[in-house]
Protein backbone atom coordinates (compact mmCIF):
# COMPACT_ATOMS: atom_id res chain seq x y z
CA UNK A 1 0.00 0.00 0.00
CA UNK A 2 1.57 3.30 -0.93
CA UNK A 3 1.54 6.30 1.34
CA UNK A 4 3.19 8.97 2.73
CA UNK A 5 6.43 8.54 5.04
CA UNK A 6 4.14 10.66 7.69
CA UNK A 7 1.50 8.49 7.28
CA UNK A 8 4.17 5.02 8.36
CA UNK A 9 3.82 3.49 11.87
CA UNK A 10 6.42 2.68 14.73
CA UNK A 11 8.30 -0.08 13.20
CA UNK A 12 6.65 0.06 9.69
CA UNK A 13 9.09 -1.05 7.02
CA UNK A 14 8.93 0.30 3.19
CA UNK A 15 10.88 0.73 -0.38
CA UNK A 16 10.86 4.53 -1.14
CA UNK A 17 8.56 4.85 -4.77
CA UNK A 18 8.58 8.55 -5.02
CA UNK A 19 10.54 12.23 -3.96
CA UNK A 20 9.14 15.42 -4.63
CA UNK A 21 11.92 16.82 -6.86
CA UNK A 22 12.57 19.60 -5.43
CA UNK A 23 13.41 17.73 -2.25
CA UNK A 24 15.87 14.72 -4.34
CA UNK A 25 19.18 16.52 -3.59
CA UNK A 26 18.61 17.47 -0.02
CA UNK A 27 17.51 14.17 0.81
CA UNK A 28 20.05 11.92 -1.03
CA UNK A 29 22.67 12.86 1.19
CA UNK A 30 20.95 11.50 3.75
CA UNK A 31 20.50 8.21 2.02
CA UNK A 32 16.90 8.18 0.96
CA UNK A 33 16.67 7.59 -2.70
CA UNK A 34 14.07 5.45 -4.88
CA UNK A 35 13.89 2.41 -4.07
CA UNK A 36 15.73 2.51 -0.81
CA UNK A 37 13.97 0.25 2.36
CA UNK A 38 13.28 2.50 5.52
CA UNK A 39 11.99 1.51 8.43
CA UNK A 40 9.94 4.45 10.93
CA UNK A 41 11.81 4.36 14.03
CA UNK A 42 10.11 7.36 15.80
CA UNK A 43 7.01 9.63 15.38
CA UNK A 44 6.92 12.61 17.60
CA UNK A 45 2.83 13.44 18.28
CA UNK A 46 1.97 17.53 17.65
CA UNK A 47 3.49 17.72 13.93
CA UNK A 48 7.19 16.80 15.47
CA UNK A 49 9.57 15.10 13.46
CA UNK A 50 9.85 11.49 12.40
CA UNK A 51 12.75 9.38 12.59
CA UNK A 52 13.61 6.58 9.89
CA UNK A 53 15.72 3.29 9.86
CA UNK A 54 17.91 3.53 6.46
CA UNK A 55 21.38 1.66 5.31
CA UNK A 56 21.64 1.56 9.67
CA UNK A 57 21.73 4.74 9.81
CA UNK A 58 19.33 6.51 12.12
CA UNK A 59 17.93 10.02 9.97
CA UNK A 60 15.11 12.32 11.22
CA UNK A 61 13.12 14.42 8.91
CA UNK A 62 10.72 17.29 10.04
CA UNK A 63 7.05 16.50 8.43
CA UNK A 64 6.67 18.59 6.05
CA UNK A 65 9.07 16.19 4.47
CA UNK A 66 8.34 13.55 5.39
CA UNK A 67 5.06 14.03 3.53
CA UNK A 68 6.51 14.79 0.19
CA UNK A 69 8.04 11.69 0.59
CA UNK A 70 5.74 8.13 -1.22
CA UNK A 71 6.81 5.20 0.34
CA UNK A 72 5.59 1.25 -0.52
CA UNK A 73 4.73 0.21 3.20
CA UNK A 74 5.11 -3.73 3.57
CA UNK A 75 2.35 -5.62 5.11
């Protein structure tokens, strides 16, 4: 099921399907890229950040985006 990286769980694994463009670059260099597995880590209630499992790497992301960010969530 796709959705947004906001919309993940605690503990909810998926392969990244889309990036808003203007967000590629910024976000590369922290490892997210189509078609790279995450895993949500950490949601912070009241709009806080989130914080994602990728390549072992702990990497938080504020939600604004976070939701620009389509994800493949695995059941």
């Amino acid at each position: 099921m796709e959705k947004k990286l906001s919309e993940m769980t605690y503990g909810e694994e998926g392969i990244v399907k889309s990036i808003e463009e203007s967000l590629r670059n910024n976000v590369a260099g922290m490892g997210i890229r189509t078609g790279k597995k995450l895993k949500m880590v950490t949601k912070q209630p009241i709009k806080g950040p989130v914080v994602v499992l990728v390549d072992e790497s702990r990497t938080s992301l504020g939600l604004g985006i976070a939701d620009k960010i389509m994800v493949e969530a695995e059941k």
